[in-house]
PDB file of N, CA and C in Angstrom:
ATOM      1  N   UNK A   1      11.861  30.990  -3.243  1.00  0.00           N
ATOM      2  CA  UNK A   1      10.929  30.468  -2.256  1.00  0.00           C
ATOM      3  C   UNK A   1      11.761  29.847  -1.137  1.00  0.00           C
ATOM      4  N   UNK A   2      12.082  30.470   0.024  1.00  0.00           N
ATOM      5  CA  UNK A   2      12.518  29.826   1.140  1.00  0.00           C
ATOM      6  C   UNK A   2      11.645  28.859   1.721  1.00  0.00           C
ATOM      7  N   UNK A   3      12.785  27.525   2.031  1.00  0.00           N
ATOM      8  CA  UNK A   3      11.651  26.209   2.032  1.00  0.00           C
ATOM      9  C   UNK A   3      12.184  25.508   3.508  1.00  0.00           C
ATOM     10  N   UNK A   4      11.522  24.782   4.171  1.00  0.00           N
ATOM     11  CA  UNK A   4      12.049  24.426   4.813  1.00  0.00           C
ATOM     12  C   UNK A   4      11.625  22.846   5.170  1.00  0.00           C
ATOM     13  N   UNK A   5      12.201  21.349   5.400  1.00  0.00           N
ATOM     14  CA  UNK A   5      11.892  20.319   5.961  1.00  0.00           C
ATOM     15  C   UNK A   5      12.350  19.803   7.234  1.00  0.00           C
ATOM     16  N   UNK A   6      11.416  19.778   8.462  1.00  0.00           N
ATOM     17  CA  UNK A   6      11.214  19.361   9.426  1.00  0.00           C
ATOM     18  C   UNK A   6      12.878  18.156   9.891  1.00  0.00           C
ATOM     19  N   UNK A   7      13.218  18.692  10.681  1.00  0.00           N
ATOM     20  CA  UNK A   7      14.794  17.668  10.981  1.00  0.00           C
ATOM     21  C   UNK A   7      14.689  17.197  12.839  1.00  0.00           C
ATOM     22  N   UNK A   8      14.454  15.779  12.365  1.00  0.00           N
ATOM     23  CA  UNK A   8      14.313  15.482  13.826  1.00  0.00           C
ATOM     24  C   UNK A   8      15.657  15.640  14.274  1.00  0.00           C
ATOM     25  N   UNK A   9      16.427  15.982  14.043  1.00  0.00           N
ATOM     26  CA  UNK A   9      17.945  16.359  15.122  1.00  0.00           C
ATOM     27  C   UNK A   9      17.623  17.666  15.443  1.00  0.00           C
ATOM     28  N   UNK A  10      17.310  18.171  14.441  1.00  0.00           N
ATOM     29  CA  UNK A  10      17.136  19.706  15.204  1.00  0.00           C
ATOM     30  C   UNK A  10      15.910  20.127  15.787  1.00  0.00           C
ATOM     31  N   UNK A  11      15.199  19.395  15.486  1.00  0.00           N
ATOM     32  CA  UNK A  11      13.383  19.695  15.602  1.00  0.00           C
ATOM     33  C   UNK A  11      13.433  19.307  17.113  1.00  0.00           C
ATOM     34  N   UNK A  12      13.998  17.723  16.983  1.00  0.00           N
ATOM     35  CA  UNK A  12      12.822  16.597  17.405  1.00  0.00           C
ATOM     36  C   UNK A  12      11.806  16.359  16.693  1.00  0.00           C
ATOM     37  N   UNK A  13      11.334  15.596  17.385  1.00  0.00           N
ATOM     38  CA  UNK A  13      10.642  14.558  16.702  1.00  0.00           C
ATOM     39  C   UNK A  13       9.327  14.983  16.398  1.00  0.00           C
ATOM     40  N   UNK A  14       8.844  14.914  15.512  1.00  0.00           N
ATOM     41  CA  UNK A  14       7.293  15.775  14.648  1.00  0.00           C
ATOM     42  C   UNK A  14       6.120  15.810  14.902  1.00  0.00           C
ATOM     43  N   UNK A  15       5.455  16.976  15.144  1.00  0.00           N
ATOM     44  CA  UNK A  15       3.963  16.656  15.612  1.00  0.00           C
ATOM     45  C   UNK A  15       3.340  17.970  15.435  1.00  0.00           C
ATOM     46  N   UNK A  16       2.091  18.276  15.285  1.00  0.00           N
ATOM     47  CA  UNK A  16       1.445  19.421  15.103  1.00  0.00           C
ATOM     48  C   UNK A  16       2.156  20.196  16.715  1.00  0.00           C
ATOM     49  N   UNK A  17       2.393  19.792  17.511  1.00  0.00           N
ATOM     50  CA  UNK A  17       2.179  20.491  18.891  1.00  0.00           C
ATOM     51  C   UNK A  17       3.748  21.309  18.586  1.00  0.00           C
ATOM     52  N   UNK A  18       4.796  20.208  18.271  1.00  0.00           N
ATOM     53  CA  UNK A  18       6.434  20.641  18.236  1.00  0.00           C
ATOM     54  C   UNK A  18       6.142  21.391  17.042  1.00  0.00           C
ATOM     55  N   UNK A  19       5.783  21.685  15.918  1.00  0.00           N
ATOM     56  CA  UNK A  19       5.578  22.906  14.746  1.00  0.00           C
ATOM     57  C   UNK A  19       4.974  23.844  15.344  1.00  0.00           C
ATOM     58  N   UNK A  20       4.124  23.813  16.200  1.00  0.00           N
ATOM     59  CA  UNK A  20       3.337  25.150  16.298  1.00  0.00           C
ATOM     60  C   UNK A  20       4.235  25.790  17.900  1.00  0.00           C
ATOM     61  N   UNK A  21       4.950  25.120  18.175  1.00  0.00           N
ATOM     62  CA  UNK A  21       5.734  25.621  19.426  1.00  0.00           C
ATOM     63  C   UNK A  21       7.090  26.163  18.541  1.00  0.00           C
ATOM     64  N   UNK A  22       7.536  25.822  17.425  1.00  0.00           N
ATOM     65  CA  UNK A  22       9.002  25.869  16.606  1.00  0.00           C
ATOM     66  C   UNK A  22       8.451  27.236  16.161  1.00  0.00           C
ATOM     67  N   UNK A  23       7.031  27.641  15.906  1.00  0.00           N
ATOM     68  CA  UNK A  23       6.062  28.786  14.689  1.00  0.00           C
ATOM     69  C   UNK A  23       6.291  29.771  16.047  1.00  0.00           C
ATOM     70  N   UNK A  24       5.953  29.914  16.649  1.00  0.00           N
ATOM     71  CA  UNK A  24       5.669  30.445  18.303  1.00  0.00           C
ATOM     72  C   UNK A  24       7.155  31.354  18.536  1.00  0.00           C
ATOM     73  N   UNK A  25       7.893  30.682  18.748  1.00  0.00           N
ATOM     74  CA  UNK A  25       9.318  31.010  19.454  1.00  0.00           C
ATOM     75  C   UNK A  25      10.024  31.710  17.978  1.00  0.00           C
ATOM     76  N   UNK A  26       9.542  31.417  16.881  1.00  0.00           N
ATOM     77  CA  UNK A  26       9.889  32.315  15.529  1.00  0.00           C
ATOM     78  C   UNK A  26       9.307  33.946  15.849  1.00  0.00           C
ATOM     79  N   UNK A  27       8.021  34.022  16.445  1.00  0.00           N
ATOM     80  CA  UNK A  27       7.937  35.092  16.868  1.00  0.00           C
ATOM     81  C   UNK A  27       6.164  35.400  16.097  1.00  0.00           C
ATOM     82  N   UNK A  28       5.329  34.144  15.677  1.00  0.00           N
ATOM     83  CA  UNK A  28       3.831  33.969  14.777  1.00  0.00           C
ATOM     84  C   UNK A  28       3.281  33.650  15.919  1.00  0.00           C
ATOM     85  N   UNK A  29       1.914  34.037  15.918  1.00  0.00           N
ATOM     86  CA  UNK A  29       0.623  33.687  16.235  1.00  0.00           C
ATOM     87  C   UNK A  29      -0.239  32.716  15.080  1.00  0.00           C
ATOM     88  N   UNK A  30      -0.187  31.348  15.798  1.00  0.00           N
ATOM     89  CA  UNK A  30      -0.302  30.304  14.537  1.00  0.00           C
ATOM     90  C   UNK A  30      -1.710  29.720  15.032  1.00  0.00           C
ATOM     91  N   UNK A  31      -2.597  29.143  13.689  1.00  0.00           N
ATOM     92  CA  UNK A  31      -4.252  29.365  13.596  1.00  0.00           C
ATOM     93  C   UNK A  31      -4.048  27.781  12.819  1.00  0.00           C
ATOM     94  N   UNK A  32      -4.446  26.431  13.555  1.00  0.00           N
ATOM     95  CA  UNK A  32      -4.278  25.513  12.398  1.00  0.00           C
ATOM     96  C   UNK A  32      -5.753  25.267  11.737  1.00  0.00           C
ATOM     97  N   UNK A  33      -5.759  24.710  10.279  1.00  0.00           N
ATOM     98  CA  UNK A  33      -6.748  24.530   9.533  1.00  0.00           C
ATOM     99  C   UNK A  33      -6.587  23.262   8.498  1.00  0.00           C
ATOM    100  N   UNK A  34      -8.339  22.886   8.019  1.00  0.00           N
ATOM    101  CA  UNK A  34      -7.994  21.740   7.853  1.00  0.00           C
ATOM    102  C   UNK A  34      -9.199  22.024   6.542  1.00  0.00           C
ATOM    103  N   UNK A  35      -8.297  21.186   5.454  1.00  0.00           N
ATOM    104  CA  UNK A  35      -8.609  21.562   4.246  1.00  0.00           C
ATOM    105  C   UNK A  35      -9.167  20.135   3.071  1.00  0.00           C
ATOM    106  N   UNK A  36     -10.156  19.887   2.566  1.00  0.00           N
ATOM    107  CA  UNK A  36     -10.903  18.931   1.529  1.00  0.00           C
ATOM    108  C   UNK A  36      -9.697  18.952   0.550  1.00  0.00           C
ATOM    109  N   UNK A  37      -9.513  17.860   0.092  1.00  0.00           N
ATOM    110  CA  UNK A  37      -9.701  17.446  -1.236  1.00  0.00           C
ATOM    111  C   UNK A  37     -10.177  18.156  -2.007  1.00  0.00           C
ATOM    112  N   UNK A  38      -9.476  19.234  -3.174  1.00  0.00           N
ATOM    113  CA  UNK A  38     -10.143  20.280  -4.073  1.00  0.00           C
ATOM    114  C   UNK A  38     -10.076  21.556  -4.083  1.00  0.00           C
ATOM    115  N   UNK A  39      -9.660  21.812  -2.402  1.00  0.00           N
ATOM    116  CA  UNK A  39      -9.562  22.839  -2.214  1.00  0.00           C
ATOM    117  C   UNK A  39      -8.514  23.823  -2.740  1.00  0.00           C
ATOM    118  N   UNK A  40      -8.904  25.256  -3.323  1.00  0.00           N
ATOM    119  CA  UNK A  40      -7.603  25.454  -4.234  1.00  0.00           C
ATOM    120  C   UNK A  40      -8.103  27.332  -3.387  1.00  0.00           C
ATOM    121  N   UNK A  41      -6.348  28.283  -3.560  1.00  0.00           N
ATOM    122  CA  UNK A  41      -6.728  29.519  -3.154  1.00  0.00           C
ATOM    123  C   UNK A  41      -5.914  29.976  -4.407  1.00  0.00           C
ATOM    124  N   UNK A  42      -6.599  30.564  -4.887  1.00  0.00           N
ATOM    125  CA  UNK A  42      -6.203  31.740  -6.533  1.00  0.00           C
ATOM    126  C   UNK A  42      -4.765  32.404  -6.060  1.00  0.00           C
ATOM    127  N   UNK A  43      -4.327  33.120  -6.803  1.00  0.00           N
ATOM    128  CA  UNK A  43      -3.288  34.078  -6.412  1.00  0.00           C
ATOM    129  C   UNK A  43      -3.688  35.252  -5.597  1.00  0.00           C
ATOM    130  N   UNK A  44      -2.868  35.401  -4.241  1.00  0.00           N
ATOM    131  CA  UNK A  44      -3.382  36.388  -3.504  1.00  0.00           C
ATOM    132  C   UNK A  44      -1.950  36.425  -2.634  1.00  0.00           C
ATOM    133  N   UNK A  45      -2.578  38.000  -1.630  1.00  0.00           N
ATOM    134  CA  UNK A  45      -1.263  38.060  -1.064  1.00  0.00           C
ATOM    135  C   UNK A  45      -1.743  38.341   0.224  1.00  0.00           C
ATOM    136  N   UNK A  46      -0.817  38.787   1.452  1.00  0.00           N
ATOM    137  CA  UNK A  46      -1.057  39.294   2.569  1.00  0.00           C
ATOM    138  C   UNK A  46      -0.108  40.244   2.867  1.00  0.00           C
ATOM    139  N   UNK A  47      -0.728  41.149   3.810  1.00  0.00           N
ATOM    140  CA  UNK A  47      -0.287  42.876   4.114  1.00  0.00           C
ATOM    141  C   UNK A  47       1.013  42.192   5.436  1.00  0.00           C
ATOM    142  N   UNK A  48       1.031  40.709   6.077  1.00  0.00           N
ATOM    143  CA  UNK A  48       1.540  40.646   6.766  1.00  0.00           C
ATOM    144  C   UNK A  48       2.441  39.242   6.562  1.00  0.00           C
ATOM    145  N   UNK A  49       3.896  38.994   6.804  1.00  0.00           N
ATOM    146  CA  UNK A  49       4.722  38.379   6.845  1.00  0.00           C
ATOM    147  C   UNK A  49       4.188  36.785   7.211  1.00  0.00           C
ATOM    148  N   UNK A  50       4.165  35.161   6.561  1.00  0.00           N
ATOM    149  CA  UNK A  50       3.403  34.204   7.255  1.00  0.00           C
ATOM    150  C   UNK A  50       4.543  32.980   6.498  1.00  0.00           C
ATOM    151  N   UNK A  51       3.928  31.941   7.094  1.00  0.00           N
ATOM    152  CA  UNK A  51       4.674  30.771   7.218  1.00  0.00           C
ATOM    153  C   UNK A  51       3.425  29.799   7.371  1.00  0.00           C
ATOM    154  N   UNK A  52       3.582  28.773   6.290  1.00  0.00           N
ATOM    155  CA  UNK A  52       2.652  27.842   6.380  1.00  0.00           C
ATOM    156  C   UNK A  52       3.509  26.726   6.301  1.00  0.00           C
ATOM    157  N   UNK A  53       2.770  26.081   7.571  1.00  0.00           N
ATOM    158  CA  UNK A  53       3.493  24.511   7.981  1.00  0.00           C
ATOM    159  C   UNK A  53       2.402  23.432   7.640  1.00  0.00           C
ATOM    160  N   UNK A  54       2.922  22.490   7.073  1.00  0.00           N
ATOM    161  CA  UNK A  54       1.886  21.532   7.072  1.00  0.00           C
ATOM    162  C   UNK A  54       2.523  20.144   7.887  1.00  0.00           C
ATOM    163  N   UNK A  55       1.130  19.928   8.475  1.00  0.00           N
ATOM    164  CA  UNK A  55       1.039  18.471   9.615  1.00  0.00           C
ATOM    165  C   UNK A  55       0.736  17.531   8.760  1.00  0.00           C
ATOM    166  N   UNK A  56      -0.234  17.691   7.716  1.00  0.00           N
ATOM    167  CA  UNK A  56      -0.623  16.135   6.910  1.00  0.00           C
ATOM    168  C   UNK A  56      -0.922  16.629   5.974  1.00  0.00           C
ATOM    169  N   UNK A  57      -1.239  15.675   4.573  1.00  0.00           N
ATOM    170  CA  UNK A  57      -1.746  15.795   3.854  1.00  0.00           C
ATOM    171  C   UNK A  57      -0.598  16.343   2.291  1.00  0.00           C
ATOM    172  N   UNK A  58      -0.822  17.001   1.048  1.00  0.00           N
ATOM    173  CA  UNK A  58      -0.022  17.264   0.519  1.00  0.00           C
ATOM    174  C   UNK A  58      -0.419  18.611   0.098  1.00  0.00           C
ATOM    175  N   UNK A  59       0.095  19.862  -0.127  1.00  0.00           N
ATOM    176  CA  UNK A  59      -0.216  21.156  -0.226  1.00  0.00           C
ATOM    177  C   UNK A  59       0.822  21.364  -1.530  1.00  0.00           C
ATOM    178  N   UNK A  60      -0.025  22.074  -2.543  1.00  0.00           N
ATOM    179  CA  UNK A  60       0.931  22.767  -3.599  1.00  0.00           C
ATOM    180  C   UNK A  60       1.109  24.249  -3.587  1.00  0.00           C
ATOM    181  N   UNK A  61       1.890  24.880  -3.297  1.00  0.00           N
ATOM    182  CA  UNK A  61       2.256  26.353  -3.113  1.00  0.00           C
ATOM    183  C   UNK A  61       3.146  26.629  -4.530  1.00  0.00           C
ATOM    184  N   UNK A  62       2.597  27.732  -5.382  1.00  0.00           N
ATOM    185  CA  UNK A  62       3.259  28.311  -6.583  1.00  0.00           C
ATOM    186  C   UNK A  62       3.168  29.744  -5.780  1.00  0.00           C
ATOM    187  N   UNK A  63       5.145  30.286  -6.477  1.00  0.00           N
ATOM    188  CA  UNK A  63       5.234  31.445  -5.666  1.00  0.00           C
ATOM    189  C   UNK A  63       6.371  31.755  -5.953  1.00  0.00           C
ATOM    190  N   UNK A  64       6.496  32.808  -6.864  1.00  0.00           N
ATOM    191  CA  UNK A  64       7.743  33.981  -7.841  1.00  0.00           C
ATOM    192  C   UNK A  64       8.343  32.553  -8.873  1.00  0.00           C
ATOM    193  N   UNK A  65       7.189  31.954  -9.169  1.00  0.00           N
ATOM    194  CA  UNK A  65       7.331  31.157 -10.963  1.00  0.00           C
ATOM    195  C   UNK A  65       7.769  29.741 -10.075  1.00  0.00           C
ATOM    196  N   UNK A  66       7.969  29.549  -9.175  1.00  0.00           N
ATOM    197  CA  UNK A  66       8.483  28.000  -8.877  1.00  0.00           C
ATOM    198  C   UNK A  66       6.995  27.511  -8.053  1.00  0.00           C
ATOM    199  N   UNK A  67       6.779  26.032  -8.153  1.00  0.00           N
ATOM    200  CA  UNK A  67       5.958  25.118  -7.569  1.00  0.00           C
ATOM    201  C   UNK A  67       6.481  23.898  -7.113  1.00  0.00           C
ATOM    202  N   UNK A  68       5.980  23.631  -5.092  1.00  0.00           N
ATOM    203  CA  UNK A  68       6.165  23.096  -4.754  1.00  0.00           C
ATOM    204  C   UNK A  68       5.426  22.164  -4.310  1.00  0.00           C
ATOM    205  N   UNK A  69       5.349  21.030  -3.579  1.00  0.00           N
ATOM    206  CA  UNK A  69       4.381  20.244  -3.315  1.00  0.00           C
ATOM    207  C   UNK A  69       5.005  20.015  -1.745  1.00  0.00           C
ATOM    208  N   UNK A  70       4.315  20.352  -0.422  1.00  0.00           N
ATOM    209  CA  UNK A  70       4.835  20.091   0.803  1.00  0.00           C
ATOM    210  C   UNK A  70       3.842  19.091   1.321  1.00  0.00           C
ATOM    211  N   UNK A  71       4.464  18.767   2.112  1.00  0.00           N
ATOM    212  CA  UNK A  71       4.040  17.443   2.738  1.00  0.00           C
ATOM    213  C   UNK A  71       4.154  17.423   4.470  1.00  0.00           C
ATOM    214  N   UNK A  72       4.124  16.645   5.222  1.00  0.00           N
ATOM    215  CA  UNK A  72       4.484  16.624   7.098  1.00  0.00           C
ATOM    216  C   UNK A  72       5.643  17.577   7.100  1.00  0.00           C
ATOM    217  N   UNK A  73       5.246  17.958   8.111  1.00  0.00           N
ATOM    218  CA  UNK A  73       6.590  18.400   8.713  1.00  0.00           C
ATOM    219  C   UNK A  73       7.377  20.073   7.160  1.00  0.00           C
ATOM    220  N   UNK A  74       6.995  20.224   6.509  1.00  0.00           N
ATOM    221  CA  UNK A  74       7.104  21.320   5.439  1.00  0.00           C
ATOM    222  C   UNK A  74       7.107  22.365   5.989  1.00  0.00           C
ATOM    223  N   UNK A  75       7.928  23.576   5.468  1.00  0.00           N
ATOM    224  CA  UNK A  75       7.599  24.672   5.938  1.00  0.00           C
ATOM    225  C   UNK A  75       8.196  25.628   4.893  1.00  0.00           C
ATOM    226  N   UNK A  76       6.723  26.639   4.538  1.00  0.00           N
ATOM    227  CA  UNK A  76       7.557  27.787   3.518  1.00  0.00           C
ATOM    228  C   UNK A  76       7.093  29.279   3.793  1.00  0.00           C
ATOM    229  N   UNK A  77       8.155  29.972   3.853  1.00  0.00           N
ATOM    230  CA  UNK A  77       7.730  31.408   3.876  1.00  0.00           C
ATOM    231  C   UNK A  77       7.096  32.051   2.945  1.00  0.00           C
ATOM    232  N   UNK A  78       6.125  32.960   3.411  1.00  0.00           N
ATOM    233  CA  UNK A  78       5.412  33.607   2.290  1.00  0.00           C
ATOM    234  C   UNK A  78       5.587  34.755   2.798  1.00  0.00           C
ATOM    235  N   UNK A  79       6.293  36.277   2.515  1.00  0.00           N
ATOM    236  CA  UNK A  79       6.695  37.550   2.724  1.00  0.00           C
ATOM    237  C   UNK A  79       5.499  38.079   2.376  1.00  0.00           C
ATOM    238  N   UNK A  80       5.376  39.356   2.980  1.00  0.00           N
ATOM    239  CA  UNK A  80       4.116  40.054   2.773  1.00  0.00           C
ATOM    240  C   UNK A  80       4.007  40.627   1.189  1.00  0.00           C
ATOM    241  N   UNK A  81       3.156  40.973   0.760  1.00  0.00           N
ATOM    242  CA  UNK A  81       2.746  41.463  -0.348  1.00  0.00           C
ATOM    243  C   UNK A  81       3.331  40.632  -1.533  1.00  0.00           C
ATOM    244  N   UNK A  82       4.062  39.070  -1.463  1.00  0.00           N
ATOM    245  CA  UNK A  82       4.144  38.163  -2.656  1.00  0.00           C
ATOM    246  C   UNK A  82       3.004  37.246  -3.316  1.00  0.00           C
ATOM    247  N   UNK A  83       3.054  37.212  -4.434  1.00  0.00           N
ATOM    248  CA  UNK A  83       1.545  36.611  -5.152  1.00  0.00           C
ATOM    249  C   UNK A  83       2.121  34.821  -4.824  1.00  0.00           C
ATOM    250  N   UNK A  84       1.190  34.841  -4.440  1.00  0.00           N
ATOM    251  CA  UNK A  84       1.410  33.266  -4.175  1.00  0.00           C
ATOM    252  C   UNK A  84      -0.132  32.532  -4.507  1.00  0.00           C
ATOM    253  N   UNK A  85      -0.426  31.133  -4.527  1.00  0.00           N
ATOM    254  CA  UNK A  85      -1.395  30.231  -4.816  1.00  0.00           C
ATOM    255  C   UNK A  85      -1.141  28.974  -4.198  1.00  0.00           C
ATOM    256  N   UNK A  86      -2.219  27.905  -3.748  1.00  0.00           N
ATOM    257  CA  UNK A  86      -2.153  26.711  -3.169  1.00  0.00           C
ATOM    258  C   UNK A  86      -3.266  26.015  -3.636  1.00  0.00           C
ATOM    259  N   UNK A  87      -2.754  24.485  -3.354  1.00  0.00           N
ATOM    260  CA  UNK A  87      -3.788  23.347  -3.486  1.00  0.00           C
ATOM    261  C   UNK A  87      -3.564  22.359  -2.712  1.00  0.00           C
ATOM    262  N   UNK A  88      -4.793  21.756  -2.576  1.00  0.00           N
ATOM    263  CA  UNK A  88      -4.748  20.362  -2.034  1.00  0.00           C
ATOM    264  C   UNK A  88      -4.331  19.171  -3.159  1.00  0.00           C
ATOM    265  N   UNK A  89      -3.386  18.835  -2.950  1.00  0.00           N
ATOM    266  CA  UNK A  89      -3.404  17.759  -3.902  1.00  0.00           C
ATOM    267  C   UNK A  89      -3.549  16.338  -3.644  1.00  0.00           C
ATOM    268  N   UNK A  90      -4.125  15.664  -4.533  1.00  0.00           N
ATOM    269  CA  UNK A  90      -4.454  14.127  -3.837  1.00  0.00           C
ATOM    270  C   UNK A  90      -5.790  14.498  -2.858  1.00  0.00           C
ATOM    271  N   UNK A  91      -5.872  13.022  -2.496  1.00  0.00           N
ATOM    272  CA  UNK A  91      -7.325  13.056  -1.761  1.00  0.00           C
ATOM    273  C   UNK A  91      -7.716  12.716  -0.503  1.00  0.00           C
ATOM    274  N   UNK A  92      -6.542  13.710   0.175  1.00  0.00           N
ATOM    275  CA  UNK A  92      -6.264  13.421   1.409  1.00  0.00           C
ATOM    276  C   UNK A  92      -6.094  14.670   2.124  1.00  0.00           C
ATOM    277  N   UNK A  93      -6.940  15.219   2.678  1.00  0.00           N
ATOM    278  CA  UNK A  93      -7.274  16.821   3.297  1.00  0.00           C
ATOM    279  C   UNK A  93      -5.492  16.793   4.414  1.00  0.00           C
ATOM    280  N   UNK A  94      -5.733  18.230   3.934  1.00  0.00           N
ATOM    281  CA  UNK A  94      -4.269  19.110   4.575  1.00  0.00           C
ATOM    282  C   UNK A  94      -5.178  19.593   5.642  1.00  0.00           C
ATOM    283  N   UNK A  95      -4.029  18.991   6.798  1.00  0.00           N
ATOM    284  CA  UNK A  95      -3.717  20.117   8.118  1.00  0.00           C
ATOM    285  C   UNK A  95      -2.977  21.003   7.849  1.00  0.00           C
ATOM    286  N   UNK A  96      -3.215  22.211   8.073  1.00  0.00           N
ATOM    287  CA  UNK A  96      -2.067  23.125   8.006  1.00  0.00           C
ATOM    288  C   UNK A  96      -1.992  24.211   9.258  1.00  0.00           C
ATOM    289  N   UNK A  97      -0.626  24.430   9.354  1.00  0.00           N
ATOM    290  CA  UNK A  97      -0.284  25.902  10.594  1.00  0.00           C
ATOM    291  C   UNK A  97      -0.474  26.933   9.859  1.00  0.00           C
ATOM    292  N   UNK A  98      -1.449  28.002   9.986  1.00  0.00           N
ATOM    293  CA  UNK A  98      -1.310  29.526   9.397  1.00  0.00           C
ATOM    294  C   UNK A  98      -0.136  30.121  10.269  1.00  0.00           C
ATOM    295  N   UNK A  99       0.633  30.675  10.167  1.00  0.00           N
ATOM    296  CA  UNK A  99       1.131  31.373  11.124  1.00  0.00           C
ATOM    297  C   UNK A  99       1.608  32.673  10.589  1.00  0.00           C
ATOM    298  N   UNK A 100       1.345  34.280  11.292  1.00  0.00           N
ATOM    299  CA  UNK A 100       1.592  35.440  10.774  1.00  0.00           C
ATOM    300  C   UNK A 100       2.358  35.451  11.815  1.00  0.00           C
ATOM    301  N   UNK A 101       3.213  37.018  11.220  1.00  0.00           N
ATOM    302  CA  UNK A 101       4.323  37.673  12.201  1.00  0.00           C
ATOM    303  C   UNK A 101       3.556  38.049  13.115  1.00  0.00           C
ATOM    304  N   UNK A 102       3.921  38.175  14.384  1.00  0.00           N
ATOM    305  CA  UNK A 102       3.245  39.215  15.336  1.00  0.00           C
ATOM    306  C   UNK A 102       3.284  40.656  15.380  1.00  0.00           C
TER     307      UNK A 102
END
């Protein structure tokens, strides 16, 4: 699971606007969304290459047997056609960046 955490030396400094401009210049068309407490997605995949960033909240991503828990500023690749799954964890709704390849 390629992972990534937000580095204000290299970033700057953190905000939904600087992630979705960092998602952008990667070469994604990024869709943000905002997710309850509970919310859970089964194992599934996509036909297209994506990267989910999260702005708030805590997100659990299981994906080729490892589980992570991301948080601000997070970022993990999800390659096309890998079985992956997520949750909200805790009780504090996730912002998140969808972002696909273009």
């Amino acid at each position: 699971m390629k992972f990534e955490h937000w580095s204000p030396e290299r970033d700057g400094p953190f905000s939904e606007a600087a992630m979705r401009r960092k998602l952008e210049r990667l070469g994604y068309s990024v869709h943000a969304y905002r997710y309850p407490p509970g919310t859970r997605f089964d194992e599934h995949s996509h036909a297209v290459d994506k990267i989910d960033g999260v702005v708030s909240g805590q997100f659990r991503v299981e994906m080729g047997g490892r589980a992570m828990v991301l948080e601000a500023g997070d970022l993990v690749w999800v390659p096309k056609g890998t079985p992956h799954a997520a949750e909200v964890v805790g009780t504090e709704p996730v912002t998140s960046l969808d972002a696909v390849k273009r």
